[in-house]
C-alpha atoms as a PDB file:
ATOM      1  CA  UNK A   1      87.918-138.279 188.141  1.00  0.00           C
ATOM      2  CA  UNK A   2      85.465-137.465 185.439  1.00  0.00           C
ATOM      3  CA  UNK A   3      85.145-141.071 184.511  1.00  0.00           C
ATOM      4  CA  UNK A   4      84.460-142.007 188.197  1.00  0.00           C
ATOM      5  CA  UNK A   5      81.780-139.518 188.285  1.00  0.00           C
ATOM      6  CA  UNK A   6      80.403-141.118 185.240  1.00  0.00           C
ATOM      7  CA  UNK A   7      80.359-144.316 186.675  1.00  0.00           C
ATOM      8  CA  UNK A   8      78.690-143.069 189.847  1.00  0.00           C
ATOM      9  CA  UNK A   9      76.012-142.020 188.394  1.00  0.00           C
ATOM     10  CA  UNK A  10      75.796-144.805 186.188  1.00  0.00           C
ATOM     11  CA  UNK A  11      75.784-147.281 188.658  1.00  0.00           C
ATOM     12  CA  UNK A  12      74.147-145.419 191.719  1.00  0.00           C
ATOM     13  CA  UNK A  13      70.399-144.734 190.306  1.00  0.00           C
ATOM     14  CA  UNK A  14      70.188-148.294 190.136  1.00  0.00           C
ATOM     15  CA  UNK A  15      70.988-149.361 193.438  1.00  0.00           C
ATOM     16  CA  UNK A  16      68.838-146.038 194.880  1.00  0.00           C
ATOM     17  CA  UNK A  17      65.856-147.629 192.618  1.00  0.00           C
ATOM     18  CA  UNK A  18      66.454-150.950 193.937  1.00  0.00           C
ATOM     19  CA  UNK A  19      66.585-149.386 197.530  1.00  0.00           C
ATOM     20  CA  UNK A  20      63.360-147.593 196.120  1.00  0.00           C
ATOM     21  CA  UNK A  21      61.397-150.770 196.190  1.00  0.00           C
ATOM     22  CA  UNK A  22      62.736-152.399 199.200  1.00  0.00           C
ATOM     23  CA  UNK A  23      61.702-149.652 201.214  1.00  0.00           C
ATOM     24  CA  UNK A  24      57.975-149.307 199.812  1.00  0.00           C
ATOM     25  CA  UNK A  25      58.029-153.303 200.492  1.00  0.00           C
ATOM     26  CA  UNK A  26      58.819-152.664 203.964  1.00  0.00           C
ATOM     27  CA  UNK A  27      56.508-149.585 204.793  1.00  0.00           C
ATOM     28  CA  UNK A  28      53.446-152.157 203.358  1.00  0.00           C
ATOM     29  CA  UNK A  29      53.093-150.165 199.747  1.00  0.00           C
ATOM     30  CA  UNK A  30      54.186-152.785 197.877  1.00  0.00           C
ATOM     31  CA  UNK A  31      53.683-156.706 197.964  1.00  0.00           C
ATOM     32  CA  UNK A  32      55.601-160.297 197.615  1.00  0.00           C
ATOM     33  CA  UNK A  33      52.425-160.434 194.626  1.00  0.00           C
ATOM     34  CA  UNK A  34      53.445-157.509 193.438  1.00  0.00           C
ATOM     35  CA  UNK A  35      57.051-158.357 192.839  1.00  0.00           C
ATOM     36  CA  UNK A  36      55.791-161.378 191.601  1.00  0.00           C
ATOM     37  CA  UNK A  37      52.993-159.876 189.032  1.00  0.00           C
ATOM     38  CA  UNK A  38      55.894-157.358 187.821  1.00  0.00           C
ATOM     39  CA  UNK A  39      58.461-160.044 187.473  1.00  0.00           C
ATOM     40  CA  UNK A  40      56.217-162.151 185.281  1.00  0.00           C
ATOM     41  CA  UNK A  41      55.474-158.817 182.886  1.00  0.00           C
ATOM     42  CA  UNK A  42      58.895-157.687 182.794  1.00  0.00           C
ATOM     43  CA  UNK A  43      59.683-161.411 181.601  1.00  0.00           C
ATOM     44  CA  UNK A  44      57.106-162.038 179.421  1.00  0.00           C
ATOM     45  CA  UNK A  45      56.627-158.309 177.661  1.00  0.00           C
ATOM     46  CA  UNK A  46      59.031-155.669 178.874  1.00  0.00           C
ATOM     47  CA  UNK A  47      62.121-157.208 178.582  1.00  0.00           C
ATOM     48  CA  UNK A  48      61.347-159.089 174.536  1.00  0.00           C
ATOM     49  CA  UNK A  49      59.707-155.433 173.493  1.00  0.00           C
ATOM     50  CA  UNK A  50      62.972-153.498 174.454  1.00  0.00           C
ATOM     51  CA  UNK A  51      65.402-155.977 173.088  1.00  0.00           C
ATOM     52  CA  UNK A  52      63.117-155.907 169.648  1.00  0.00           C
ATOM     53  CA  UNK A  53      63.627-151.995 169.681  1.00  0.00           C
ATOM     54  CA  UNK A  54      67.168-151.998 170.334  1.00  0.00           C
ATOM     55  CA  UNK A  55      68.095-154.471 168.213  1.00  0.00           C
ATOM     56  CA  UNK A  56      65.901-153.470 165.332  1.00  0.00           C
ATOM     57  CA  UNK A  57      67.104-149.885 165.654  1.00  0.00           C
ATOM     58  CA  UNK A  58      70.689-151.265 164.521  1.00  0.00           C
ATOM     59  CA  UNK A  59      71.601-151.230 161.186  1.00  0.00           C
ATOM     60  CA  UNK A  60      73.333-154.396 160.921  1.00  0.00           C
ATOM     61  CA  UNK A  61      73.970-154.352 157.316  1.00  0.00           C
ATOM     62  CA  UNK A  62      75.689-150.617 157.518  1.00  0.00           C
ATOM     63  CA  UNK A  63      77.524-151.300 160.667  1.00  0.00           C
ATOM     64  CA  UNK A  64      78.744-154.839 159.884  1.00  0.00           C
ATOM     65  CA  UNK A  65      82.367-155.560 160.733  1.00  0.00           C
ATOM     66  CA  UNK A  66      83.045-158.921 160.472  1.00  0.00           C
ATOM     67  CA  UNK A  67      86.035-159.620 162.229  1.00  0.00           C
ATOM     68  CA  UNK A  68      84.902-156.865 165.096  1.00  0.00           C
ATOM     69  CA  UNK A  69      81.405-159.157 165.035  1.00  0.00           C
ATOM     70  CA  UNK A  70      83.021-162.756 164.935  1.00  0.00           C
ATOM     71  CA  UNK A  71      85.581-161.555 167.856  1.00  0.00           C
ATOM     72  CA  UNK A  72      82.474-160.724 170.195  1.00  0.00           C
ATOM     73  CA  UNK A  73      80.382-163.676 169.588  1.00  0.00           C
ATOM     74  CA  UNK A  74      82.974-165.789 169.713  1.00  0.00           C
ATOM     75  CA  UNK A  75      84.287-164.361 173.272  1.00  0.00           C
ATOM     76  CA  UNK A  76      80.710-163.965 174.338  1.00  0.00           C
ATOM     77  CA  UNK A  77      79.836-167.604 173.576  1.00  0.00           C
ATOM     78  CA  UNK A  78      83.578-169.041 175.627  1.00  0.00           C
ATOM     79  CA  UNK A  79      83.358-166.431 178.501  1.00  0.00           C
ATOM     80  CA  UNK A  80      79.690-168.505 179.142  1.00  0.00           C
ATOM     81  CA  UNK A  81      80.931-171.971 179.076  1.00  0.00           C
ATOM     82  CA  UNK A  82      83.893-171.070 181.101  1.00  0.00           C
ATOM     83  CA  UNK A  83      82.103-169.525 183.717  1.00  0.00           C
ATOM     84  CA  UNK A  84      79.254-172.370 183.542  1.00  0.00           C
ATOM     85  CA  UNK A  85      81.964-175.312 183.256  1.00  0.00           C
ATOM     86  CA  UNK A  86      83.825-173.494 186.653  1.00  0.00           C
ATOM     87  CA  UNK A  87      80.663-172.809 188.379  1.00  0.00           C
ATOM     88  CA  UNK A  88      79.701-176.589 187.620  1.00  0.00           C
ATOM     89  CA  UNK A  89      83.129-177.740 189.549  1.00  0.00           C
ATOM     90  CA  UNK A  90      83.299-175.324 192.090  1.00  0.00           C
ATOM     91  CA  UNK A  91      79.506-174.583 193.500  1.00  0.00           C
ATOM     92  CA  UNK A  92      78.510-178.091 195.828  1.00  0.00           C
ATOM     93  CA  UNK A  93      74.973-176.546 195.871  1.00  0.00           C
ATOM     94  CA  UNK A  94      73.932-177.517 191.997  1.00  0.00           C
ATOM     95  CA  UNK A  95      70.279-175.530 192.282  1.00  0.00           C
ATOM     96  CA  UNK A  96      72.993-172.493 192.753  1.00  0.00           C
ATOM     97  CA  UNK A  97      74.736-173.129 189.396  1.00  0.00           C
ATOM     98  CA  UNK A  98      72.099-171.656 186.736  1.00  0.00           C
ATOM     99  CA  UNK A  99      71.856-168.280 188.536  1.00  0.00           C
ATOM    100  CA  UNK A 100      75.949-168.161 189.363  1.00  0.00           C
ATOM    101  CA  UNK A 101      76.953-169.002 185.729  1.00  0.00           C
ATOM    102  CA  UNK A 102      74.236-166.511 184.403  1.00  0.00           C
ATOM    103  CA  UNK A 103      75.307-163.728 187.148  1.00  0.00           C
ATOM    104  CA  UNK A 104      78.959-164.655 186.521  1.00  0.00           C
ATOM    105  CA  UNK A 105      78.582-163.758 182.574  1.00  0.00           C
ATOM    106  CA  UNK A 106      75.772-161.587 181.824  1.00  0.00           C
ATOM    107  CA  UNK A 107      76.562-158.313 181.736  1.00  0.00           C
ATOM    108  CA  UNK A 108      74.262-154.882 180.918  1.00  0.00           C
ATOM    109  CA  UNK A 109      75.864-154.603 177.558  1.00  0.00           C
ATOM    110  CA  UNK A 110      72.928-153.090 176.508  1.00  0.00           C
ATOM    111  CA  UNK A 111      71.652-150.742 178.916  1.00  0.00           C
ATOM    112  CA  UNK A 112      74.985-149.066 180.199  1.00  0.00           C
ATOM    113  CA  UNK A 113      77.289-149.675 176.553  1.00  0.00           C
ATOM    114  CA  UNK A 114      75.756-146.995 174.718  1.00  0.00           C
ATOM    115  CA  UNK A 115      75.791-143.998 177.668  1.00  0.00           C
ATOM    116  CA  UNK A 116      79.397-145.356 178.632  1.00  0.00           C
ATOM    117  CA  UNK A 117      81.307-145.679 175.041  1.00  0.00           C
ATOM    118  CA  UNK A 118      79.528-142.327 173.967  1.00  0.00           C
ATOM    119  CA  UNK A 119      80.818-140.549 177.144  1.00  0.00           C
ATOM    120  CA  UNK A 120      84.680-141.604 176.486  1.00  0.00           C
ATOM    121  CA  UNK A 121      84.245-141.751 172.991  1.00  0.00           C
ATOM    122  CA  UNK A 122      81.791-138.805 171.848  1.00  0.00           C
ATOM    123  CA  UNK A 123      79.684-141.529 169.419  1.00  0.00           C
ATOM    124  CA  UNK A 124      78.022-144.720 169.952  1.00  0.00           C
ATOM    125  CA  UNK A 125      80.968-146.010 167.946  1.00  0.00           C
ATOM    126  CA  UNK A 126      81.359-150.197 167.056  1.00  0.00           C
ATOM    127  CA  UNK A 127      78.930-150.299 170.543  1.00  0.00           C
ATOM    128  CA  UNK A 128      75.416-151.183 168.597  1.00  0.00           C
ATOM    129  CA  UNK A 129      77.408-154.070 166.363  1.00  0.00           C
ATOM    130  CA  UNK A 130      78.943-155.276 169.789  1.00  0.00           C
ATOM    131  CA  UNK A 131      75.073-155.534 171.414  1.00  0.00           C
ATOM    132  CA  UNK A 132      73.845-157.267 167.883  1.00  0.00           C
ATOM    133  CA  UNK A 133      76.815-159.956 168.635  1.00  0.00           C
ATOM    134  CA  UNK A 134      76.707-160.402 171.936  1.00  0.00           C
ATOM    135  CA  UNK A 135      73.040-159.376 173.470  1.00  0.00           C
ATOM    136  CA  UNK A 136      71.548-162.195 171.640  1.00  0.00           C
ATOM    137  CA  UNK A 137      73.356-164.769 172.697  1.00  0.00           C
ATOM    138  CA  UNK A 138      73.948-163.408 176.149  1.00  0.00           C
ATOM    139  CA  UNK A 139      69.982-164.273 176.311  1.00  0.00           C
ATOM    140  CA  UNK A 140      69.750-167.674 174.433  1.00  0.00           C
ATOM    141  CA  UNK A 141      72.843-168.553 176.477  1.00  0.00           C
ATOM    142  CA  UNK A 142      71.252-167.676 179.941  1.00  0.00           C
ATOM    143  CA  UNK A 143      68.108-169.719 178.913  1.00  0.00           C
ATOM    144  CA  UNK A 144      69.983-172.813 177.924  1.00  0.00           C
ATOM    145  CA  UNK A 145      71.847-172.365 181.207  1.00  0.00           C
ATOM    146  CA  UNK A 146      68.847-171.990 183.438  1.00  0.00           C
ATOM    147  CA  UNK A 147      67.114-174.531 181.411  1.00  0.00           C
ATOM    148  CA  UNK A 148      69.394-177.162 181.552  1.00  0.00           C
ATOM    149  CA  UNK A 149      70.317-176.184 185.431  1.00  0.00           C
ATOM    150  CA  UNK A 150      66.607-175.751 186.658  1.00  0.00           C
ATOM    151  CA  UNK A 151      64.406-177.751 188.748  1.00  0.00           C
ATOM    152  CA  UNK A 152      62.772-179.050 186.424  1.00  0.00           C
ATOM    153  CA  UNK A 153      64.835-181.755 184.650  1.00  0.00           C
ATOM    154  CA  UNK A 154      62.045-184.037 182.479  1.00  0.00           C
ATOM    155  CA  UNK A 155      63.672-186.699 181.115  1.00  0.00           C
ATOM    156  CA  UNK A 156      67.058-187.668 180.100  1.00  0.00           C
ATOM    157  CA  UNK A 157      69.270-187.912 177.247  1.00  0.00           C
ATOM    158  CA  UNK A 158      67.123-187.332 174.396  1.00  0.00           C
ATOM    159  CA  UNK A 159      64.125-186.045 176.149  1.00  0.00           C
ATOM    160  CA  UNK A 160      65.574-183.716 178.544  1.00  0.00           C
ATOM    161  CA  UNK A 161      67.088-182.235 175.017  1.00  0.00           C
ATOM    162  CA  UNK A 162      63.900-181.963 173.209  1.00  0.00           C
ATOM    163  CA  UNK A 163      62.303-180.151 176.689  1.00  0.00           C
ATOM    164  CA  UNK A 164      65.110-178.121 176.743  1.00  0.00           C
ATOM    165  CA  UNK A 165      65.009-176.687 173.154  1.00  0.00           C
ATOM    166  CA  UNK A 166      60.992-176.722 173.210  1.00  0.00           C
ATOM    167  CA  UNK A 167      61.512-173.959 176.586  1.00  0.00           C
ATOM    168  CA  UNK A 168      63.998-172.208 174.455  1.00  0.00           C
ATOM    169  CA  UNK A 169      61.905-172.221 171.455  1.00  0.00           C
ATOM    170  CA  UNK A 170      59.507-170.849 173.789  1.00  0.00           C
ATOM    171  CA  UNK A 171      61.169-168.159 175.841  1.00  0.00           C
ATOM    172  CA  UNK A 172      59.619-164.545 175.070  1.00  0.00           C
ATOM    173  CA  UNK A 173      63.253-162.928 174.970  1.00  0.00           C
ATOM    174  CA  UNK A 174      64.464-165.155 172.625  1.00  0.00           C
ATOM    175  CA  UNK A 175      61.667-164.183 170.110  1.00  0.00           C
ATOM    176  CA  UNK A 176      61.765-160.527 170.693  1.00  0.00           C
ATOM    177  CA  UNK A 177      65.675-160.557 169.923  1.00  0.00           C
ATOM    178  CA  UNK A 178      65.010-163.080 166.514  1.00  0.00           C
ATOM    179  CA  UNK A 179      62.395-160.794 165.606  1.00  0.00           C
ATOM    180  CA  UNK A 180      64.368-157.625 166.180  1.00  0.00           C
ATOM    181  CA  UNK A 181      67.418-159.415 163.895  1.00  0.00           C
ATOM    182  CA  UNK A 182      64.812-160.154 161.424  1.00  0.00           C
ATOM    183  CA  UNK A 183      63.048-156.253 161.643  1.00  0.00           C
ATOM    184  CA  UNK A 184      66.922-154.759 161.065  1.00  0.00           C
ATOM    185  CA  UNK A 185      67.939-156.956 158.271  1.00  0.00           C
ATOM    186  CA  UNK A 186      64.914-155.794 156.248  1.00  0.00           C
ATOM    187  CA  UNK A 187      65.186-152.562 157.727  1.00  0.00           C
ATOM    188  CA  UNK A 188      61.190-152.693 159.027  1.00  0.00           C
ATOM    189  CA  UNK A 189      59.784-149.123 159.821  1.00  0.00           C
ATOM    190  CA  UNK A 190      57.245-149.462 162.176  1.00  0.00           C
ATOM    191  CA  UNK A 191      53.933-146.845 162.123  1.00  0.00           C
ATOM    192  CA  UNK A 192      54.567-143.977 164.461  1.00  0.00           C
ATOM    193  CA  UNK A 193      51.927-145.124 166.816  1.00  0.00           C
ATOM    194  CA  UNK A 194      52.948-148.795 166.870  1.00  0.00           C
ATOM    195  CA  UNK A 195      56.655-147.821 167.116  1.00  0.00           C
ATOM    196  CA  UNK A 196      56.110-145.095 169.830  1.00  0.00           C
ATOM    197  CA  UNK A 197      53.855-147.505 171.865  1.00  0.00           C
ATOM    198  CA  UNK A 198      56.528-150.477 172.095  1.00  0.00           C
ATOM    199  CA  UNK A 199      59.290-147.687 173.133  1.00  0.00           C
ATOM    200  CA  UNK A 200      57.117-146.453 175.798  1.00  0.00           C
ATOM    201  CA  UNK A 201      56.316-150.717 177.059  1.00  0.00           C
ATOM    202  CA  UNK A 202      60.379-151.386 176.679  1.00  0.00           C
ATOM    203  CA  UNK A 203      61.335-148.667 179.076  1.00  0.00           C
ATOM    204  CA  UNK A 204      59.220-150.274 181.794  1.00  0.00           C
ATOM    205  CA  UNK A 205      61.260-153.260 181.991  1.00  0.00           C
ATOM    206  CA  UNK A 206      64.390-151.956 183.693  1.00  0.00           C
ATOM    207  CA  UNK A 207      62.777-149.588 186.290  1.00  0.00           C
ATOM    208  CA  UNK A 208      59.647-151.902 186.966  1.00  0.00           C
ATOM    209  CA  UNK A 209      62.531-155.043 187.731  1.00  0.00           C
ATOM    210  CA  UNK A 210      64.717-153.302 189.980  1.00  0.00           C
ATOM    211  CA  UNK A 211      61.772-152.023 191.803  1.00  0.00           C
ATOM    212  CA  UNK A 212      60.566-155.906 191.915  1.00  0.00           C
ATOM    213  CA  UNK A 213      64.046-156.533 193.150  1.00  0.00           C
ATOM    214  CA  UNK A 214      63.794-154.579 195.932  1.00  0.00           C
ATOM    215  CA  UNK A 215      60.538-155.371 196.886  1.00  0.00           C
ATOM    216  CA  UNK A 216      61.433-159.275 197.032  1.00  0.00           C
ATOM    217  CA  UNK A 217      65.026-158.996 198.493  1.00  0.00           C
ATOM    218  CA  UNK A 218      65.540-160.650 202.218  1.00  0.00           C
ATOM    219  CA  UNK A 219      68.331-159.585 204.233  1.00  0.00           C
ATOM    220  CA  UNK A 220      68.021-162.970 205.915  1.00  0.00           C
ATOM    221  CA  UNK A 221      67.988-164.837 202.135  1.00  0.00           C
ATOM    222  CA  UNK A 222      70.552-162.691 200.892  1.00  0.00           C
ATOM    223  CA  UNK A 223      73.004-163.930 203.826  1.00  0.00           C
ATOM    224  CA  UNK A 224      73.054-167.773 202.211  1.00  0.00           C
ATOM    225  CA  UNK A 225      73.826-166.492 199.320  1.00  0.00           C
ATOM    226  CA  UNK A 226      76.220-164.074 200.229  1.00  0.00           C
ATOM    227  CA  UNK A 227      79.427-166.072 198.982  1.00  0.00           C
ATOM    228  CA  UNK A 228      78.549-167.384 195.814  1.00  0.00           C
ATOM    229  CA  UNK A 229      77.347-163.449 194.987  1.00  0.00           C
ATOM    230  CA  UNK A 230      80.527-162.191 195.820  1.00  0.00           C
ATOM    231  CA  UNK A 231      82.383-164.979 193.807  1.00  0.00           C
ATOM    232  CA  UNK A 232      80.106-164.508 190.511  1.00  0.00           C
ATOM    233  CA  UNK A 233      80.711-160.886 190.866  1.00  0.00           C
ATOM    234  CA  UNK A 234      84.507-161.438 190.702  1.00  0.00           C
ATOM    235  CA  UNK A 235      84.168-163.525 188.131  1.00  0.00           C
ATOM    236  CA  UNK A 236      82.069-160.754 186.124  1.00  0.00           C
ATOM    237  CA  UNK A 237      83.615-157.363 187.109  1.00  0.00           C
ATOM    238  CA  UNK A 238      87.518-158.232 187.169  1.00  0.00           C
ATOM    239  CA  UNK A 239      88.460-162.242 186.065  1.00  0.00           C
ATOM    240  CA  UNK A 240      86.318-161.671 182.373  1.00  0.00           C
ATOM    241  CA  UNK A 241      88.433-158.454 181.887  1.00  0.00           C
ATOM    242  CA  UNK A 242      91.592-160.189 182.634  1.00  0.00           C
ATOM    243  CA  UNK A 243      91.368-163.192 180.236  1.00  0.00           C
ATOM    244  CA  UNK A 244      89.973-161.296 177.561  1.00  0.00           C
ATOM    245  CA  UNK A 245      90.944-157.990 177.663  1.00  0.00           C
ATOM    246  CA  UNK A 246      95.013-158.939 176.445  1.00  0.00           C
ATOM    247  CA  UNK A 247      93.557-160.819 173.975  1.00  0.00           C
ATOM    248  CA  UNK A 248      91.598-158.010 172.338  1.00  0.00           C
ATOM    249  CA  UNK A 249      94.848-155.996 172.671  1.00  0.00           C
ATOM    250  CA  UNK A 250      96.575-158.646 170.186  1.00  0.00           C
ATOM    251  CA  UNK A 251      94.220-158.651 168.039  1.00  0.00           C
ATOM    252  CA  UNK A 252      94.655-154.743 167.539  1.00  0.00           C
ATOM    253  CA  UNK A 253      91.461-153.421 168.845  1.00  0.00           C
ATOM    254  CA  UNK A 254      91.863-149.963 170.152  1.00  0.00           C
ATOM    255  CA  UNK A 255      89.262-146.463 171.151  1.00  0.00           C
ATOM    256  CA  UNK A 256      86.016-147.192 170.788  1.00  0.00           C
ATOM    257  CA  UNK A 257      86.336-151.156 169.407  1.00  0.00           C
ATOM    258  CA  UNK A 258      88.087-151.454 172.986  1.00  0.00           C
ATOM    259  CA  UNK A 259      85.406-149.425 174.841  1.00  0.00           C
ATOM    260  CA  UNK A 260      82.642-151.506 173.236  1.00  0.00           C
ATOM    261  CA  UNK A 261      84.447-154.823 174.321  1.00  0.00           C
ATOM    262  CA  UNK A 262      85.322-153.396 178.015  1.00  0.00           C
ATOM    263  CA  UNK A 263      81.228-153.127 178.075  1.00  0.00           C
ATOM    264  CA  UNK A 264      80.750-156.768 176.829  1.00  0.00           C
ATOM    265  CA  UNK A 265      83.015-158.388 179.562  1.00  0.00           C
ATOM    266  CA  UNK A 266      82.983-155.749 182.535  1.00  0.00           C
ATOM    267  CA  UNK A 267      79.781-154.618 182.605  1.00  0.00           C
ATOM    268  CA  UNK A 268      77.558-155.132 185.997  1.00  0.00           C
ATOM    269  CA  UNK A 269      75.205-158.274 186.079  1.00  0.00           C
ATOM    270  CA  UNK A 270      71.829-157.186 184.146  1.00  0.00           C
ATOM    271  CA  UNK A 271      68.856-156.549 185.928  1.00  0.00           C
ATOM    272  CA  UNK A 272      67.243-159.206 183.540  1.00  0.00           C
ATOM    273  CA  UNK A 273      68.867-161.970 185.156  1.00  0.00           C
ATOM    274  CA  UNK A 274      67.020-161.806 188.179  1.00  0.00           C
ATOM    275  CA  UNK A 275      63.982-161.391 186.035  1.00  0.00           C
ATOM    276  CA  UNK A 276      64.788-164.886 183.963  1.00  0.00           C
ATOM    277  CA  UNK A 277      65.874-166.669 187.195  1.00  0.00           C
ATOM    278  CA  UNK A 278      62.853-166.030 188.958  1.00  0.00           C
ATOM    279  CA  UNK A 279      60.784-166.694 186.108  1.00  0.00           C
ATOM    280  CA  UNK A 280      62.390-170.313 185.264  1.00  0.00           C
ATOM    281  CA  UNK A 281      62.539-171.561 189.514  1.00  0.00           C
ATOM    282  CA  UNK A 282      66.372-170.731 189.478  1.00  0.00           C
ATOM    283  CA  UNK A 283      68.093-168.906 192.467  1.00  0.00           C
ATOM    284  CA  UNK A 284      66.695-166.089 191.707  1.00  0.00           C
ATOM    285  CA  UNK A 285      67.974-164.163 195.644  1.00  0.00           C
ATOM    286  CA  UNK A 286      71.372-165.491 194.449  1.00  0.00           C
ATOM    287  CA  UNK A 287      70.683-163.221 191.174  1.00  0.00           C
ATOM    288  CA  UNK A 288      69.419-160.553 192.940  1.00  0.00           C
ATOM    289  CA  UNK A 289      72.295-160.240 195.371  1.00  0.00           C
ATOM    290  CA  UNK A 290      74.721-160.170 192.391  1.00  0.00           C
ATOM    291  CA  UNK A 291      72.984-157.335 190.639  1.00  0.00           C
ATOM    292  CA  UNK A 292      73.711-155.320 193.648  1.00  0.00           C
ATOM    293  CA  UNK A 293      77.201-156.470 194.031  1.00  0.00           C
ATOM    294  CA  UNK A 294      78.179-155.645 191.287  1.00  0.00           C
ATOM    295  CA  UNK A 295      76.254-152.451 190.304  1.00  0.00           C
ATOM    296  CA  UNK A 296      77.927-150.573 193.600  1.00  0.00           C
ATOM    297  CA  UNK A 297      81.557-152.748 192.808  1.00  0.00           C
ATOM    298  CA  UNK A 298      81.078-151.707 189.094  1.00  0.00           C
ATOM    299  CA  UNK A 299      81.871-148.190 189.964  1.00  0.00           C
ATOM    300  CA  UNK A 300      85.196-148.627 190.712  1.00  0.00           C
ATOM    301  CA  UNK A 301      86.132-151.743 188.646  1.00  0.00           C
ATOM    302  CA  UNK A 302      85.168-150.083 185.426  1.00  0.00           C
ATOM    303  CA  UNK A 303      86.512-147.320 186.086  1.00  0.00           C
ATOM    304  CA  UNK A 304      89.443-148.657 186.908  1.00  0.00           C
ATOM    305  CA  UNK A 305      89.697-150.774 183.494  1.00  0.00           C
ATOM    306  CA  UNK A 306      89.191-147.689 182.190  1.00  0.00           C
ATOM    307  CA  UNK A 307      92.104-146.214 183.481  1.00  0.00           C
ATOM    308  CA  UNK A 308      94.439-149.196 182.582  1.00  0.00           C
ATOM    309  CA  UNK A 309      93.026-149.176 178.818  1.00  0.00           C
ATOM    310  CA  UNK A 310      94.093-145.835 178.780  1.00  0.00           C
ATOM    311  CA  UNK A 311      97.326-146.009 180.327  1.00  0.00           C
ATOM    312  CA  UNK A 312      98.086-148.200 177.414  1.00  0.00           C
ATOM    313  CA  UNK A 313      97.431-146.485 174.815  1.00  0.00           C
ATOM    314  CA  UNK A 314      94.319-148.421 173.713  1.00  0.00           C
ATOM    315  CA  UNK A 315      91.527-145.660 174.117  1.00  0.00           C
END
């Protein structure tokens, strides 16, 4: 019960936020420029400063366990072509596929792992090591998937390639997690001032984008893409889990190793991913629709896995 209650109110403030901004869109307080305006800053600023702080803050050096690392990129990099290779065969609409793989394999590693792992496991635990090998590459993954699956294809064959890794070159979330690598490896210690005033900027992006949710989401829109919501969120919240949950078993993971990896693959869809869809003309109601989904779904599923792991013996 206590983990349900956990995940409740885990899960819940972001849906009520969400709900938040819908509502103020609807009573004329907010605006479809609005939304767009906050979408663009979250992109752009928010979203790079707070993945440079997080990932900065993590001592990579000190917490560096190899075969604990290697095991979550390596996951983290096959759970995303899986789900993009099945969403590729199975979605007939392809301008759905960039926002279904991304919503399909992104998960809030970042935002939820830390409050979740400490409240099972009293410490933060093998969770900041986890976000170092997976948060990076859930981002660089989601822009070479909405890159390559977006509207605008220029090019083929060597072209399209060179566009493609220009726009990834490009993307502001991929340089605020390189810098943040680079800040931890040299262990940078950033002025008060300068350090206080990113903090403050990064904690704007996830209450600013589920507000800009809200305000944009369309019952009528959200009914198209009702079904391929539901199926990404499957995908995310319970088929992940089952593939790669056994295999962390056999590889001996256990407490808060197992906790940290639970995170990785069971984690809602992130908030960001409506924020990156939008920004790069993917489905970005598709996104949004997930992000609900599976942050009210979440509440059970997780706990759930949680109860499972623990039936087992593995936290």
């Amino acid at each position: 019960m206590e983990n349900f209650i956990f995940s409740i109110n885990s899960t819940m403030p972001i849906f009520l936020v969400i709900l938040l901004g819908y509502v103020l869109k609807r009573i004329g307080m907010l605006t479809e420029e609005f939304a767009d305006v906050a979408n663009k800053f979250c992109f752009n600023v928010a979203l790079p400063v707070m993945l440079f702080k997080d990932i900065s803050a993590t001592n990579v050096k000190k917490d560096m366990d190899v075969r604990f690392f290697l095991f979550c990129l390596i996951v983290t990099i096959v759970m995303f072509g899986l789900v993009w290779s099945l969403s590729k065969l199975i979605i007939k609409d392809k301008s759905l596929v960039g926002a279904f793989a991304q919503a399909g394999a992104r998960g809030s590693a970042a935002i939820l792992g830390v409050a979740f792992v400490e409240n099972i496991c009293g410490d933060i635990g093998m969770t900041a090591l986890m976000i170092v090998a997976s948060v990076p590459f859930f981002n660089m993954l989601s822009v070479v998937i909405l890159v390559c699956e977006g509207p605008n294809k220029n090019g083929q064959g060597a072209s399209k390639l060179k566009n493609s890794i220009i726009n990834i070159a490009k993307n502001p979330i991929i340089i605020g997690i390189i810098l943040g690598l680079l800040a931890s490896l040299v262990e940078l210690k950033l002025p008060v001032i300068l350090d206080r005033g990113l903090d403050y900027v990064g904690r704007t992006a996830t209450p600013i984008a589920l507000i800009a949710i809200g305000a944009g989401f369309s019952f009528k829109e959200a009914l198209t893409r009702l079904r391929p919501a539901i199926g990404a969120s499957f995908i995310k919240l319970i088929g992940l889990p089952m593939i790669f949950l056994p295999i962390a078993m056999k590889l001996g993971f256990r407490d808060a190793e197992m906790v940290a990896i639970l995170v990785m693959l069971a984690a809602p869809t992130t908030v960001s991913s409506y924020v990156m869809a939008k920004s790069m003309d993917n489905d970005h109601v598709l996104a949004s629709n997930a992000i609900v989904i599976t942050t009210l779904a979440s509440s059970v599923t997780l706990t759930l896995w949680v109860y499972i792991l623990r039936c087992l013996g593995m936290i």
